[in-house]
Protein backbone atom coordinates (compact mmCIF):
# COMPACT_ATOMS: atom_id res chain seq x y z
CA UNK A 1 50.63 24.43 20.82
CA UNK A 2 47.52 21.80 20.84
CA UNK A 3 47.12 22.90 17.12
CA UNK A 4 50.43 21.53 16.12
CA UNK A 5 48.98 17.94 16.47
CA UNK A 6 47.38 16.49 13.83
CA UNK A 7 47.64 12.93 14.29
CA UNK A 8 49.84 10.84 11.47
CA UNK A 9 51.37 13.29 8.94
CA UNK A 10 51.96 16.42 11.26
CA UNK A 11 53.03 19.74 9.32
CA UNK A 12 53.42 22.55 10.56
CA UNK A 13 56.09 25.23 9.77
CA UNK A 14 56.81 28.50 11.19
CA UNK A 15 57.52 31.38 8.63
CA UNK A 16 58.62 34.72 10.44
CA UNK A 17 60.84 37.36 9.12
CA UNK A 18 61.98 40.69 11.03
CA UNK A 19 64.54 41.27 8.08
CA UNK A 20 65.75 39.12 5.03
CA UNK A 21 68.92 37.83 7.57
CA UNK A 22 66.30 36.06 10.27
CA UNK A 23 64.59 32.87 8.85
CA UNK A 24 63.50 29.51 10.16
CA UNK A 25 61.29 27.10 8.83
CA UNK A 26 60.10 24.09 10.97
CA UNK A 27 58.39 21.24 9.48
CA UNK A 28 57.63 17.95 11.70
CA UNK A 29 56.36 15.02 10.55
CA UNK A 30 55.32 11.80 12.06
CA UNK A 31 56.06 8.15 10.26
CA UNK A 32 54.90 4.72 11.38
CA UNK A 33 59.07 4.25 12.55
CA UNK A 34 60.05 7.63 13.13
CA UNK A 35 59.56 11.71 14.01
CA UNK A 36 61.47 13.96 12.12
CA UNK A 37 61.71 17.84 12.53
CA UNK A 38 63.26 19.52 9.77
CA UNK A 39 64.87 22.79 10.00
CA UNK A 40 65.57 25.51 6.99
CA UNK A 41 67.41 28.56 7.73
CA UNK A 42 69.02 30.15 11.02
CA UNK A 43 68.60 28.17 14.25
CA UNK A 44 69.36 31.33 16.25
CA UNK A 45 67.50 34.25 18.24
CA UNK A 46 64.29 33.73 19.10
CA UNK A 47 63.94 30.21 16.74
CA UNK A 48 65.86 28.30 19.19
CA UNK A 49 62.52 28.23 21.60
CA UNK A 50 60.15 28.02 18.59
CA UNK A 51 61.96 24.80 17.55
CA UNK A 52 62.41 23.90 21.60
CA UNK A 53 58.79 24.27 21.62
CA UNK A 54 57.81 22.18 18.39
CA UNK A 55 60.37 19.64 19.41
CA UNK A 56 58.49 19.38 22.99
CA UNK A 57 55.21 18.99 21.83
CA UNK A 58 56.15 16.15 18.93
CA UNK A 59 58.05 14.54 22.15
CA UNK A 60 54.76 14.34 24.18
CA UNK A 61 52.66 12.65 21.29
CA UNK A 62 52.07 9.26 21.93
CA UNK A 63 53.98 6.05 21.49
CA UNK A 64 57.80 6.82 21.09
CA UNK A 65 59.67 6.67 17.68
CA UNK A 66 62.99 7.31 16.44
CA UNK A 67 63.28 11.34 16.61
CA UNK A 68 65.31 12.52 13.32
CA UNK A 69 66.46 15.97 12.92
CA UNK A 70 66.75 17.08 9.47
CA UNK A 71 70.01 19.80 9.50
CA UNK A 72 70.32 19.44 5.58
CA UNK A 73 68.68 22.88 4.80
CA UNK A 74 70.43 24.40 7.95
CA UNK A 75 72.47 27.68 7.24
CA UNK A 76 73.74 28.89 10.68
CA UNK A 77 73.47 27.91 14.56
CA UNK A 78 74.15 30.19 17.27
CA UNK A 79 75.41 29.11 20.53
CA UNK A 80 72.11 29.04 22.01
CA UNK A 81 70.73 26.81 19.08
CA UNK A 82 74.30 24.43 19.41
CA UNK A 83 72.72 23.95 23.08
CA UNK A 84 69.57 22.80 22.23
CA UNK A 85 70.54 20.30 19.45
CA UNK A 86 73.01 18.78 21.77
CA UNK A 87 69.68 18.86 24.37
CA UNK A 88 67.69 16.91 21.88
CA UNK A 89 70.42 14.52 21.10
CA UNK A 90 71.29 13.75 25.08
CA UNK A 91 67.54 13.54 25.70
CA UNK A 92 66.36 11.31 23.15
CA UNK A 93 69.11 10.09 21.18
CA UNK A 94 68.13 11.87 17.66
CA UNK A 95 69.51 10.96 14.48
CA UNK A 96 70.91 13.84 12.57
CA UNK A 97 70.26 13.94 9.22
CA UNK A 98 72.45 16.49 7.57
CA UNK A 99 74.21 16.42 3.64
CA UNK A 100 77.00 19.40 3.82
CA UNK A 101 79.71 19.94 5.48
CA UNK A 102 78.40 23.13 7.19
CA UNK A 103 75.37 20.65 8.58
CA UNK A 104 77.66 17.56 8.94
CA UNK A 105 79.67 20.11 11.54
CA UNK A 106 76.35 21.42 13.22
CA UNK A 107 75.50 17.40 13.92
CA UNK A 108 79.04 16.76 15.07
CA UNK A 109 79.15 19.34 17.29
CA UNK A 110 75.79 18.74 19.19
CA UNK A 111 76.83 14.64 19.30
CA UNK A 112 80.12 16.05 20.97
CA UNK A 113 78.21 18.56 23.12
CA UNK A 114 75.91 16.11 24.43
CA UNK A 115 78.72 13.07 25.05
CA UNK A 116 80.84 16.18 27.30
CA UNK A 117 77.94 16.67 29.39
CA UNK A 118 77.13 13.02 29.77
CA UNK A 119 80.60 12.19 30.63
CA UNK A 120 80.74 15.10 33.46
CA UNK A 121 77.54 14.24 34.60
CA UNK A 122 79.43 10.32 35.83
């Protein structure tokens, strides 16, 4: 995944289609305050490690920054892909960005997620 980093201004986005139903786009990009990943499509199947992936390797570039996750373009999340937002928001303490009420639920639910684990964890 070395050639997702391109210094300030990473892009990279993942276009793969077994049928019309199966989409994800992932675009990351890196800001003088901030990281953001956004996400287009299904966050299901096999896109849940894709995104896992791209989120690990903009994680290990240096100097920490705010980590935003863009949900606004967002059009379903499987159980598996509920699991890993809530990972990314326990972990680093993203900021969901998300404009519907479909997306505003997807960012609720992995804030709630990751506060029940942190609470059984004490």
């Amino acid at each position: 995944m070395s050639d997702l980093w391109h210094g300030v201004g990473l892009w990279r986005a993942f276009v793969w289609c077994q049928n019309t139903t199966t989409l994800l786009k992932i675009t990351m990009t890196e800001e003088p305050k901030n990281k953001t990943i956004t996400l287009e499509g299904r966050l299901s199947g096999p896109w849940v490690s894709e995104c896992e992936k791209c989120w690990r390797t903009l994680m290990s570039s240096p100097g920490f920054k705010l980590l935003r996750i863009d949900l606004s373009g967002v059009t379903h999340v499987d159980a598996e892909g509920k699991q890993l937002l809530a990972q990314i928001h326990e972990e680093t303490g993203a900021e969901f960005l998300a404009e519907t009420p479909m997306t505003k639920y997807f960012a609720e639910e992995a804030r709630g997620h990751s506060l029940r684990n942190s609470r059984r964890e004490k």
